[in-house]
PDB file of N, CA and C in Angstrom:
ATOM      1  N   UNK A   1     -10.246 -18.851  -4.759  1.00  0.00           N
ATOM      2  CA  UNK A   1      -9.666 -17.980  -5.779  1.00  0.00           C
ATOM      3  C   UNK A   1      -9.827 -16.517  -5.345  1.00  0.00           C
ATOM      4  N   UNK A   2      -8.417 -15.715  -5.319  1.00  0.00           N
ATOM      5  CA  UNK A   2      -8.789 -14.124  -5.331  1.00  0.00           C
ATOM      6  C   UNK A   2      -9.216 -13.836  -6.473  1.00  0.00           C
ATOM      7  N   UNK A   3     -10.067 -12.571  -6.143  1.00  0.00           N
ATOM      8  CA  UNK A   3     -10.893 -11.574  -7.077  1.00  0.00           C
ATOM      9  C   UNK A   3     -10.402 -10.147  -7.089  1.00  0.00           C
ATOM     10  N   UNK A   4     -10.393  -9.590  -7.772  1.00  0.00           N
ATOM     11  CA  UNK A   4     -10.761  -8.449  -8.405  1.00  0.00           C
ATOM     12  C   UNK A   4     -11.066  -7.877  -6.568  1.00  0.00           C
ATOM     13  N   UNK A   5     -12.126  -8.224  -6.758  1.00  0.00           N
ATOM     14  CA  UNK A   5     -13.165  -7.723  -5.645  1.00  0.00           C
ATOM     15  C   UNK A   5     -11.991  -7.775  -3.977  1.00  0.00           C
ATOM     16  N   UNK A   6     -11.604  -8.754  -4.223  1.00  0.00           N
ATOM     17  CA  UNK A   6     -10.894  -9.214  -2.666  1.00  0.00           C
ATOM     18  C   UNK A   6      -9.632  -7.974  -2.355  1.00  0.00           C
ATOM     19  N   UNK A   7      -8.842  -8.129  -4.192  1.00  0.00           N
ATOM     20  CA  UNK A   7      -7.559  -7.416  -3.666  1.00  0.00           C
ATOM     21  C   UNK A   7      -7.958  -5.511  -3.449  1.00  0.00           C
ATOM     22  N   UNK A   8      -9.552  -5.091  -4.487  1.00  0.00           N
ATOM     23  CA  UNK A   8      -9.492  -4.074  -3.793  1.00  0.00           C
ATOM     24  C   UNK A   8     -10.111  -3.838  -1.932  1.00  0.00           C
ATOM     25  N   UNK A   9     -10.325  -4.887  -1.810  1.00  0.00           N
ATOM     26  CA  UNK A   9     -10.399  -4.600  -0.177  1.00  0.00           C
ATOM     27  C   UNK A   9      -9.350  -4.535   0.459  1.00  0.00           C
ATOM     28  N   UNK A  10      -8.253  -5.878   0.248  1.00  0.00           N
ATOM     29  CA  UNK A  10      -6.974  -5.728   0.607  1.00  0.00           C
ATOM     30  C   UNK A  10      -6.394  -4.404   0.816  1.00  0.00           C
ATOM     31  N   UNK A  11      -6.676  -3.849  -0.362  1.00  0.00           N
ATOM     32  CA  UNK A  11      -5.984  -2.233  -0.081  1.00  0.00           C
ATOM     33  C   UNK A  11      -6.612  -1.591   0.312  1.00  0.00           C
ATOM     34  N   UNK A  12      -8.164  -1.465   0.519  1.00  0.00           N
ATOM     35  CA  UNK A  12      -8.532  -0.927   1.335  1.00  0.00           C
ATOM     36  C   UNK A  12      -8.267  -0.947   2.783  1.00  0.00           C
ATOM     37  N   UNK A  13      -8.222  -2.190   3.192  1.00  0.00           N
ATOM     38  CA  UNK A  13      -7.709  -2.429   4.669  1.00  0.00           C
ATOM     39  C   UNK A  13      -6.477  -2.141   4.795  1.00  0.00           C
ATOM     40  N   UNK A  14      -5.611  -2.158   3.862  1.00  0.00           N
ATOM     41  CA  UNK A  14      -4.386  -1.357   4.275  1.00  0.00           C
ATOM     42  C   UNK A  14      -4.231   0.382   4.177  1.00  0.00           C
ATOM     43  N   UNK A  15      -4.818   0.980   3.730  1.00  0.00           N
ATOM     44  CA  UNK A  15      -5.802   2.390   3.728  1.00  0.00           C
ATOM     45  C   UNK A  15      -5.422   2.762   5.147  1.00  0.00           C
ATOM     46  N   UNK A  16      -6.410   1.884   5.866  1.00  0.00           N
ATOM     47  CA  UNK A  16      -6.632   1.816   7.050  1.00  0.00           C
ATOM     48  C   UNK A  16      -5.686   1.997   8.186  1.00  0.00           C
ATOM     49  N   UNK A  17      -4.742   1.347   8.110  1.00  0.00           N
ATOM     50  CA  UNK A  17      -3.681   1.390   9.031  1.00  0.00           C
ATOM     51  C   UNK A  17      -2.237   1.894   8.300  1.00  0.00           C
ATOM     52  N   UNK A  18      -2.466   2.313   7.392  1.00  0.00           N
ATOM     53  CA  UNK A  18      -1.508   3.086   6.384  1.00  0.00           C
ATOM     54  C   UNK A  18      -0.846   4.455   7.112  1.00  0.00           C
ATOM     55  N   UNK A  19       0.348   4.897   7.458  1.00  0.00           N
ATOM     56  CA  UNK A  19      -0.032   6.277   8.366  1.00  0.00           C
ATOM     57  C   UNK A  19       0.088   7.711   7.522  1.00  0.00           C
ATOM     58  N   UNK A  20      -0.804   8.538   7.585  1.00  0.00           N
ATOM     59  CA  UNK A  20      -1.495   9.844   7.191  1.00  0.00           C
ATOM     60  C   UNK A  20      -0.173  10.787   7.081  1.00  0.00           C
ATOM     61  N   UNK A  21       0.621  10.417   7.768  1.00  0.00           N
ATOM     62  CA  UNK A  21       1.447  11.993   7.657  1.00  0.00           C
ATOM     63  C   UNK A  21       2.985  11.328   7.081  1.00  0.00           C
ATOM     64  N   UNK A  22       3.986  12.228   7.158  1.00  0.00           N
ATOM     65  CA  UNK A  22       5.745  11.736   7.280  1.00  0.00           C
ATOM     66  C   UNK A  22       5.718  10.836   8.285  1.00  0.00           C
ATOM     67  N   UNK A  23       5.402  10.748   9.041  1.00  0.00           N
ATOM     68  CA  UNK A  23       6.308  10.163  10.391  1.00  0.00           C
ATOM     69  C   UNK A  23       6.000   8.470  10.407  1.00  0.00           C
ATOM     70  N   UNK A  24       6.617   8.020  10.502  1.00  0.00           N
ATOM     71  CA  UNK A  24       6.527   5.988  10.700  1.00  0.00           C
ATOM     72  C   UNK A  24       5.507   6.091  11.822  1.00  0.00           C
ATOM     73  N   UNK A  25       4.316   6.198  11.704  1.00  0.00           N
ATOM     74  CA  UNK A  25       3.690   5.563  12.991  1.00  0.00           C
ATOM     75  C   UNK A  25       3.530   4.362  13.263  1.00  0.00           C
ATOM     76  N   UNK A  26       3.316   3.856  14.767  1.00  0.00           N
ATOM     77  CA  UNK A  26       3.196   2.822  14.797  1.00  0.00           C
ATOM     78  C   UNK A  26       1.253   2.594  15.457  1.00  0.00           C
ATOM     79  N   UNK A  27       1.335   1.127  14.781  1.00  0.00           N
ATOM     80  CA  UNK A  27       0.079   0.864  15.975  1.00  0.00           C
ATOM     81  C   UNK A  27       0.245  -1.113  16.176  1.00  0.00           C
ATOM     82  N   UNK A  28      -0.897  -1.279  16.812  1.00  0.00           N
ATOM     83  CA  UNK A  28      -0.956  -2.433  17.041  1.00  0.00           C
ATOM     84  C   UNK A  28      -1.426  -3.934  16.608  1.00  0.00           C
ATOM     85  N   UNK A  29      -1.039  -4.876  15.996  1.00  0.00           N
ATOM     86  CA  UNK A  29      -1.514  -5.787  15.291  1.00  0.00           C
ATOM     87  C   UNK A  29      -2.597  -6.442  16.040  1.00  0.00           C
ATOM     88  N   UNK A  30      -3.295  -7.512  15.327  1.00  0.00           N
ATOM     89  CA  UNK A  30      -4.206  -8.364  15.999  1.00  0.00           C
ATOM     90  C   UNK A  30      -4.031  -8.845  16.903  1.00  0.00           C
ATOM     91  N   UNK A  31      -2.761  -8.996  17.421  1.00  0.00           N
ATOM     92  CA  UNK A  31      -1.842 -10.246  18.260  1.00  0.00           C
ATOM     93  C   UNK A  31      -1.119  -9.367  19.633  1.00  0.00           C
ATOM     94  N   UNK A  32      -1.605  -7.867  19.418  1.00  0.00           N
ATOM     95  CA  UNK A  32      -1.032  -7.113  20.527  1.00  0.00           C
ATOM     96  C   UNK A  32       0.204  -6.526  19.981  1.00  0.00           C
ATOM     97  N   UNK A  33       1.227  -6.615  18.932  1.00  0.00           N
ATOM     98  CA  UNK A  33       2.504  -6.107  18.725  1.00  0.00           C
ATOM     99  C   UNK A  33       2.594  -5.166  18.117  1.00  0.00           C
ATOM    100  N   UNK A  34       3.418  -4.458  18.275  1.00  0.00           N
ATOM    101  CA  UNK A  34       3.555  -3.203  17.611  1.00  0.00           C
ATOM    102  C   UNK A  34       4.268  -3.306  16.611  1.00  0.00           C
ATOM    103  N   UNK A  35       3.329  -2.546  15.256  1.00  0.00           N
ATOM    104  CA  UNK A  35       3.970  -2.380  14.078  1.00  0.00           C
ATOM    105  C   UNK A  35       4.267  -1.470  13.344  1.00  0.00           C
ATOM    106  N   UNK A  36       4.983  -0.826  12.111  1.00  0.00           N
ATOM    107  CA  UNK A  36       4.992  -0.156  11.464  1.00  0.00           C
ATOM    108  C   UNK A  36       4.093  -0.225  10.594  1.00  0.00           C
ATOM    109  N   UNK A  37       4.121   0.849   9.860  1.00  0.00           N
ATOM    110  CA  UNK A  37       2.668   0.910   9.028  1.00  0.00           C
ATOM    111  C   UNK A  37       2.910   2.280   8.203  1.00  0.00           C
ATOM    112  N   UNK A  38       4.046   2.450   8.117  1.00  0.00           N
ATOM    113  CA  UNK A  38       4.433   3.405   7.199  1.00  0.00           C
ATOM    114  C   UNK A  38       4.735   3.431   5.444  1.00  0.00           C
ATOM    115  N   UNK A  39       4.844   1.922   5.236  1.00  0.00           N
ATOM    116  CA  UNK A  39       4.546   1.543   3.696  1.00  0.00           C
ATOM    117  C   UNK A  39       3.767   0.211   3.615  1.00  0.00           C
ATOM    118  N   UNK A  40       3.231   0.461   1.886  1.00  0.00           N
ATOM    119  CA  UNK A  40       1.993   0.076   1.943  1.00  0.00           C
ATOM    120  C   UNK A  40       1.589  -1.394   2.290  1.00  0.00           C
ATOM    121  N   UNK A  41       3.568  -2.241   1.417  1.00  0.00           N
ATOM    122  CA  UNK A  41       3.294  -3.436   1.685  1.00  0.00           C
ATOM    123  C   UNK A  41       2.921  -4.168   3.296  1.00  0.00           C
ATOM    124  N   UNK A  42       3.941  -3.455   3.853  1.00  0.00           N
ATOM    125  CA  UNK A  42       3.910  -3.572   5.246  1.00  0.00           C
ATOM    126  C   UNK A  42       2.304  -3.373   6.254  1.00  0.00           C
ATOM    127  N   UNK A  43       1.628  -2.045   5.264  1.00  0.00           N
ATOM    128  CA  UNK A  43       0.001  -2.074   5.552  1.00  0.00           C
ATOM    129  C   UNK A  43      -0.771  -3.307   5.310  1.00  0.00           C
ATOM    130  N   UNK A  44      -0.265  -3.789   4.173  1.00  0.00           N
ATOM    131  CA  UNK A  44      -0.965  -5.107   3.456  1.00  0.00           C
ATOM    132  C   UNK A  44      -0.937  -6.190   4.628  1.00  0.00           C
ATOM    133  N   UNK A  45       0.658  -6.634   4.888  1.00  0.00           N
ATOM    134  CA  UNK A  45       0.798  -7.554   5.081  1.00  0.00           C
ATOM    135  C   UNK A  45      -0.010  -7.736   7.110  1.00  0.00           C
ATOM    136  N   UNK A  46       0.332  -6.192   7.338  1.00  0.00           N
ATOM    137  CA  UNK A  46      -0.124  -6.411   8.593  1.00  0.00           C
ATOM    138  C   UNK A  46      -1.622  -6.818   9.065  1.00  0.00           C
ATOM    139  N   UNK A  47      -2.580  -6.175   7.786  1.00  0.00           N
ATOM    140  CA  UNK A  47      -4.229  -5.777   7.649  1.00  0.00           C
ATOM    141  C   UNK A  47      -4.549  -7.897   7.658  1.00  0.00           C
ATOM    142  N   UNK A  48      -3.939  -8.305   7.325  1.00  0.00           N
ATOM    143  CA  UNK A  48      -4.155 -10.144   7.162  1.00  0.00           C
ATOM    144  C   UNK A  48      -5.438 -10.100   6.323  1.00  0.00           C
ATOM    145  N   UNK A  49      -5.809  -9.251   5.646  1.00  0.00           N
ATOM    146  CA  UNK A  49      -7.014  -9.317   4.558  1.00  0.00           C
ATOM    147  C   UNK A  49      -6.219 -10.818   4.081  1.00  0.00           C
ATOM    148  N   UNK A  50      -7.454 -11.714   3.327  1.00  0.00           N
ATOM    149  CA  UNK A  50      -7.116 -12.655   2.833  1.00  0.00           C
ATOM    150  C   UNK A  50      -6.367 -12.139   1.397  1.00  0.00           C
ATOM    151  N   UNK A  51      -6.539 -11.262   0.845  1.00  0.00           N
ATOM    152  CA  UNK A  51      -6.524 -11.104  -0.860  1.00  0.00           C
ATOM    153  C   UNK A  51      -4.872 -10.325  -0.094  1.00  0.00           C
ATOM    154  N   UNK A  52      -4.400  -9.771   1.025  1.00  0.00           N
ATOM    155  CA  UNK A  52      -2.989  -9.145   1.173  1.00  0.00           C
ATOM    156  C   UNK A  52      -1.978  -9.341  -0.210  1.00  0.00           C
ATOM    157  N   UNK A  53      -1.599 -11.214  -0.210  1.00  0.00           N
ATOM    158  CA  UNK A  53      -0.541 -11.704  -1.478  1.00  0.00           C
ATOM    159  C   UNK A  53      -0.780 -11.161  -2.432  1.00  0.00           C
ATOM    160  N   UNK A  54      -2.158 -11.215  -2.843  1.00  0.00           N
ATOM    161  CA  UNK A  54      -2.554 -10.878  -4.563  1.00  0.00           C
ATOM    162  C   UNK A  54      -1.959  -9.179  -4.680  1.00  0.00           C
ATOM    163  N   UNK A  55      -2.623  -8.596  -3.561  1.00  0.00           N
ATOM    164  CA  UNK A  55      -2.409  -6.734  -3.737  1.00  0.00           C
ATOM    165  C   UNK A  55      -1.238  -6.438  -3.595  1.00  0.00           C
ATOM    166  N   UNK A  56      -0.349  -7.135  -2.924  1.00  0.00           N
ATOM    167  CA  UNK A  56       1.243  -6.667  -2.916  1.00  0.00           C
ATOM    168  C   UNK A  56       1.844  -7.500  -4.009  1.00  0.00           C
ATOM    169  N   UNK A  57       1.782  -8.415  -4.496  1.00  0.00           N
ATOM    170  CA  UNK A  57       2.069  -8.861  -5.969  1.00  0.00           C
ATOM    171  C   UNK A  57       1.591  -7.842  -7.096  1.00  0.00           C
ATOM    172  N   UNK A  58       0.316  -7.402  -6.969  1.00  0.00           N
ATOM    173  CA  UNK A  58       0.094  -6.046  -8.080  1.00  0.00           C
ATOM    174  C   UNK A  58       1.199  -5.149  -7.863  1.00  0.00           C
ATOM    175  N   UNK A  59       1.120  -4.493  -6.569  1.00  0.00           N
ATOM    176  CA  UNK A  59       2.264  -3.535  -6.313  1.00  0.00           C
ATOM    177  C   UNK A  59       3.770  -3.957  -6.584  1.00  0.00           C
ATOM    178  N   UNK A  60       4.165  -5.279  -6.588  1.00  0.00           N
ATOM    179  CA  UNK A  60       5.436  -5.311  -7.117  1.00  0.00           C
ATOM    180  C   UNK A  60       5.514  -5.102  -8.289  1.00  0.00           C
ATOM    181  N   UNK A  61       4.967  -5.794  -9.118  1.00  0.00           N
ATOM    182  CA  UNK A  61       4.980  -5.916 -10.586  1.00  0.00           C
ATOM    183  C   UNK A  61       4.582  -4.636 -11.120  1.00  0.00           C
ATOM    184  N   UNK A  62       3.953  -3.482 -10.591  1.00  0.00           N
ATOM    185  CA  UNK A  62       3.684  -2.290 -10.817  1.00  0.00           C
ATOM    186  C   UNK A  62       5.246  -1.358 -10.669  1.00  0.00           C
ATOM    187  N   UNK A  63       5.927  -1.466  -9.680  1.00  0.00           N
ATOM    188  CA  UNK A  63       7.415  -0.973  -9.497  1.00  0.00           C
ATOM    189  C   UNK A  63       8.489  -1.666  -9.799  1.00  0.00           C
ATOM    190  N   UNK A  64       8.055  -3.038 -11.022  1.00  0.00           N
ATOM    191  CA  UNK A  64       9.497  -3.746 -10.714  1.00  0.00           C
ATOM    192  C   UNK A  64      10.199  -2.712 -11.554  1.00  0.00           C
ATOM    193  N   UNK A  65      11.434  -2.393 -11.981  1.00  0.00           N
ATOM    194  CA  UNK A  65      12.757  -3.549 -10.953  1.00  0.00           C
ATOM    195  C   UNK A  65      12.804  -2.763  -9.858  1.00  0.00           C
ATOM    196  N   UNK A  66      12.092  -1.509  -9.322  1.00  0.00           N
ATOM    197  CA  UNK A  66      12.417  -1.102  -8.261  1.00  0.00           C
ATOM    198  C   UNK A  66      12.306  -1.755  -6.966  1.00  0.00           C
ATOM    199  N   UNK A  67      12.340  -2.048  -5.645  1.00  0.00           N
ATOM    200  CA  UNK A  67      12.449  -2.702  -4.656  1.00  0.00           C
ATOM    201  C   UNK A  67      11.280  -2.016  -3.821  1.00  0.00           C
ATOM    202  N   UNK A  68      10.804  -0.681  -4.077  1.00  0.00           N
ATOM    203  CA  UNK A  68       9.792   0.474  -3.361  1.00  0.00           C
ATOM    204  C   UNK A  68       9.448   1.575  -3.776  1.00  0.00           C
ATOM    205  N   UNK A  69       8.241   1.901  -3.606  1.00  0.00           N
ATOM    206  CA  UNK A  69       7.605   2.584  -3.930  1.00  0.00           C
ATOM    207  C   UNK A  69       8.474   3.807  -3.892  1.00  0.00           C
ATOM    208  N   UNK A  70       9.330   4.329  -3.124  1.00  0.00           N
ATOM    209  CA  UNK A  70       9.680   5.196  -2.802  1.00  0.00           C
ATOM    210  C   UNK A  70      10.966   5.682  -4.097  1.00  0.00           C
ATOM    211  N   UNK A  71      11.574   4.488  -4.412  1.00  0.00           N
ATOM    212  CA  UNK A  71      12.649   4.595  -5.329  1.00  0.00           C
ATOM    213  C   UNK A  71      11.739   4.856  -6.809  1.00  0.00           C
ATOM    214  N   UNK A  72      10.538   3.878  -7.082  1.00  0.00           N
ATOM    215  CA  UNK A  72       9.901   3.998  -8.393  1.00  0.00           C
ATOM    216  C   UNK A  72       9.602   4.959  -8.301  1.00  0.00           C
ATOM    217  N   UNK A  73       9.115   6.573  -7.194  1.00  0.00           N
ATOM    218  CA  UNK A  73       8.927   7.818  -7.648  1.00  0.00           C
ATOM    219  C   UNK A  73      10.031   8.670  -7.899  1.00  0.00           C
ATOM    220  N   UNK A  74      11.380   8.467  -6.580  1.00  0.00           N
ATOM    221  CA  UNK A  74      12.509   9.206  -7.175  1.00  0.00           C
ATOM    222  C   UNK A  74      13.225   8.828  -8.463  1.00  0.00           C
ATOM    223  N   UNK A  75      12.738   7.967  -9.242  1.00  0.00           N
ATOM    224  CA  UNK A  75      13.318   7.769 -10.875  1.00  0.00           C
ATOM    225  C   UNK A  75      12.339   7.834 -11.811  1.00  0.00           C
ATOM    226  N   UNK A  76      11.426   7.728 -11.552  1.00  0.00           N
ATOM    227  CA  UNK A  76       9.988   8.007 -12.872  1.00  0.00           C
ATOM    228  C   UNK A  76       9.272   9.690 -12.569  1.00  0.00           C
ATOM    229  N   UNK A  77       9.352   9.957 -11.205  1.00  0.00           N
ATOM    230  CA  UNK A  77       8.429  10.952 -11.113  1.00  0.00           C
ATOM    231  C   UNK A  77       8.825  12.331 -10.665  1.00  0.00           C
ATOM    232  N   UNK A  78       9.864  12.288  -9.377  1.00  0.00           N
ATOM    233  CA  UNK A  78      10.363  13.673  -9.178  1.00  0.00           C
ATOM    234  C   UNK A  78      11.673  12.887  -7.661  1.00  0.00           C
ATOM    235  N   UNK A  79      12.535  14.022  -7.993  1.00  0.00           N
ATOM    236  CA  UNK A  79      14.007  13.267  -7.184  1.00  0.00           C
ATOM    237  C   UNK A  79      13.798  13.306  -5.577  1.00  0.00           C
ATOM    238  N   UNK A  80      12.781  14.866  -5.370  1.00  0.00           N
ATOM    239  CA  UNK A  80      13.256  15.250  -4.266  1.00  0.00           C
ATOM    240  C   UNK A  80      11.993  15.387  -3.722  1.00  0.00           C
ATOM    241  N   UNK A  81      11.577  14.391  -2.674  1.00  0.00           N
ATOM    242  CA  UNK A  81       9.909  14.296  -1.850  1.00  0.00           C
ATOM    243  C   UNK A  81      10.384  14.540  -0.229  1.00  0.00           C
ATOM    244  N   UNK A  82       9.713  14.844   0.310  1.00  0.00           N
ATOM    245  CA  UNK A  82       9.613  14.966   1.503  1.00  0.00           C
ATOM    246  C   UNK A  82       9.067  13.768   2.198  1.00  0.00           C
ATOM    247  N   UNK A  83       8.886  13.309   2.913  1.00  0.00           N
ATOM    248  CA  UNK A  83       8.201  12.104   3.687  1.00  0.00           C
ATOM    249  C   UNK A  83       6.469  12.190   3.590  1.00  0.00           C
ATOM    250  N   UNK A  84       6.161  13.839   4.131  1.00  0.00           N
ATOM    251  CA  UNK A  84       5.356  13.864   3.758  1.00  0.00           C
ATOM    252  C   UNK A  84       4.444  13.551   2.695  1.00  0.00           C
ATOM    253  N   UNK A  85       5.208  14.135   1.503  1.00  0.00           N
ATOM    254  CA  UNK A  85       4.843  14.130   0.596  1.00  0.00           C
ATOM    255  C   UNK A  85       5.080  12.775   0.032  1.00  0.00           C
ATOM    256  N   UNK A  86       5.912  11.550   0.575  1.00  0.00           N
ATOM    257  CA  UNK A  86       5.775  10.097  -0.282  1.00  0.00           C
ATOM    258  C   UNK A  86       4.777   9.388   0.436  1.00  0.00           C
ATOM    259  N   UNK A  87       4.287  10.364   1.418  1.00  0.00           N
ATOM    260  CA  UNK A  87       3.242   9.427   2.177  1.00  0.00           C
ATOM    261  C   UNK A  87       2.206   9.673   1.634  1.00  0.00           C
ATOM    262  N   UNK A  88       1.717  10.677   1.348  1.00  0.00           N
ATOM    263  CA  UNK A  88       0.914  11.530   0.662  1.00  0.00           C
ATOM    264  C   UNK A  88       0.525  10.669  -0.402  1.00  0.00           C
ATOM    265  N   UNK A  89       1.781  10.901  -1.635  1.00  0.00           N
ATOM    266  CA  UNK A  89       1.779   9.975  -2.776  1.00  0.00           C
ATOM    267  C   UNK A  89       1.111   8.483  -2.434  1.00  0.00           C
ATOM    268  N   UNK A  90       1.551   7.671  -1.377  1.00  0.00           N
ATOM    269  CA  UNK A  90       1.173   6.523  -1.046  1.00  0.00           C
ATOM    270  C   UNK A  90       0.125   6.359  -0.873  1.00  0.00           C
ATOM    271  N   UNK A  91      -0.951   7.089  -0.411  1.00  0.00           N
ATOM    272  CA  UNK A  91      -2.428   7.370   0.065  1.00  0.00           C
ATOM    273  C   UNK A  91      -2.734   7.615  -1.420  1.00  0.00           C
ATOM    274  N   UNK A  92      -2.926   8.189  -2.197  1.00  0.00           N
ATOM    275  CA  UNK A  92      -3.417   8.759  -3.587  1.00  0.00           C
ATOM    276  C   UNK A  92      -2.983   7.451  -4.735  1.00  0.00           C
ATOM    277  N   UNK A  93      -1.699   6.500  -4.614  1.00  0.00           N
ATOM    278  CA  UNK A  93      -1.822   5.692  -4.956  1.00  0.00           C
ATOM    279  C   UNK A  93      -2.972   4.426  -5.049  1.00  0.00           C
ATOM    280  N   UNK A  94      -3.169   4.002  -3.672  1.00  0.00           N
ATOM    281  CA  UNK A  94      -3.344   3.140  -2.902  1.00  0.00           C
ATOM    282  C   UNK A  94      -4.665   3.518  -3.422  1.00  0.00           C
ATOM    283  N   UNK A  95      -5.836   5.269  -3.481  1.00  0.00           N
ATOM    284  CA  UNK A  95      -7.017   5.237  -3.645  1.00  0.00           C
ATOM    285  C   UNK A  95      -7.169   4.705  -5.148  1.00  0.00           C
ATOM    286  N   UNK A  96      -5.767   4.910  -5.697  1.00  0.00           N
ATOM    287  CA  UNK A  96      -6.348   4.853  -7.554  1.00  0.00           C
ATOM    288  C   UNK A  96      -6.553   3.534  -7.330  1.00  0.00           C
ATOM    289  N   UNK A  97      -5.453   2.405  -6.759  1.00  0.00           N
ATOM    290  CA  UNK A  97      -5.918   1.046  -7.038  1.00  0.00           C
ATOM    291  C   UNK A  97      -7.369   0.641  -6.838  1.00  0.00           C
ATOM    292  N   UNK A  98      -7.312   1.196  -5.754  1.00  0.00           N
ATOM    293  CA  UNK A  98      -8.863   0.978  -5.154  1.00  0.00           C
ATOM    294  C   UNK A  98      -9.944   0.914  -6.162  1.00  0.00           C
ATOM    295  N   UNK A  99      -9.614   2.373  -6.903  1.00  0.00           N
ATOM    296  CA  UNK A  99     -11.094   2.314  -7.903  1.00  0.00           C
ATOM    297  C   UNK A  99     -10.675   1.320  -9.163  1.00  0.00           C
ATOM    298  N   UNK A 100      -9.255   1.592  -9.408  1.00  0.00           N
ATOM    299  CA  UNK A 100      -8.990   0.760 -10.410  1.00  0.00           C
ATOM    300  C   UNK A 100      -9.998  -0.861 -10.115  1.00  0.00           C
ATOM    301  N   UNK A 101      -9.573  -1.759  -8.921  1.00  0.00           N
ATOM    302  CA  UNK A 101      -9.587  -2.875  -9.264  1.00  0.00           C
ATOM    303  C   UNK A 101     -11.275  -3.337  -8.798  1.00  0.00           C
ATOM    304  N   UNK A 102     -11.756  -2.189  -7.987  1.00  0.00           N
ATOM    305  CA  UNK A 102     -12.844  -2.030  -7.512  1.00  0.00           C
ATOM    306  C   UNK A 102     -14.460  -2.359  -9.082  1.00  0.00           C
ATOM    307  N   UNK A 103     -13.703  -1.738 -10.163  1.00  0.00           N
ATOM    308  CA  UNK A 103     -14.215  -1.632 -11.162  1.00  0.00           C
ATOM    309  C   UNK A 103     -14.079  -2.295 -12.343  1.00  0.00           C
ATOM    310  N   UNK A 104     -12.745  -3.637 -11.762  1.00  0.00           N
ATOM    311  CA  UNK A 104     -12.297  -4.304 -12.925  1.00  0.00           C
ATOM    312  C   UNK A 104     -13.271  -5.681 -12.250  1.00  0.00           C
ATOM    313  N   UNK A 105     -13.307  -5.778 -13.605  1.00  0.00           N
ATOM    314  CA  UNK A 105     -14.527  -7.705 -13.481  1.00  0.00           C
ATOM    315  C   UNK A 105     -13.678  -8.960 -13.201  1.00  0.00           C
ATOM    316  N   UNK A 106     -13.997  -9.694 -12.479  1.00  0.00           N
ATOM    317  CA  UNK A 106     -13.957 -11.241 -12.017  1.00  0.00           C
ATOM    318  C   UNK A 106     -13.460 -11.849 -13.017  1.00  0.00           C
TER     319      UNK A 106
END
């Protein structure tokens, strides 16, 4: 069974390989391949944390009907972001879950 506990690691490990600025960086998976790592699901899915499903299922159901993060800010929050700045957003997201689920009980 996932926990509470698991999916905030999940996002923590996607934290991790999440990239810091505008630009799509890439780096390298477990397996040697090169990946993107410029949104979060894609952080999730690459990090193979076991709890990955559970934390990107929060994140959908957090933006449905949107398809990405990127669209749920240009219609709820402000039209016009820079890359920077949705990456930005993505990092500051990603910490709230953290404490959020970090602090929610089993």
């Amino acid at each position: 069974m996932i926990t509470n506990q698991d999916i905030a690691a999940a996002f923590k490990e996607a934290k991790k390989i999440l990239a810091v600025d505008g630009e799509q960086t890439r780096a390298r998976d477990q397996d040697g391949a090169f990946v993107w790592q410029g949104y979060i699901c894609h952080a999730l899915e690459h990090s193979r944390h076991p709890g990955f499903a559970a934390a990107r299922a929060v994140i959908l159901e957090r933006i449905s009907p949107w398809s990405s993060l990127e669209t749920w800010v240009m219609t709820n929050v402000v039209e016009d972001f820079t890359l920077g700045d949705m990456q930005a957003y993505r990092h500051r997201w990603l910490d709230a879950l953290i404490t959020e689920f970090e602090n929610k009980g089993d």
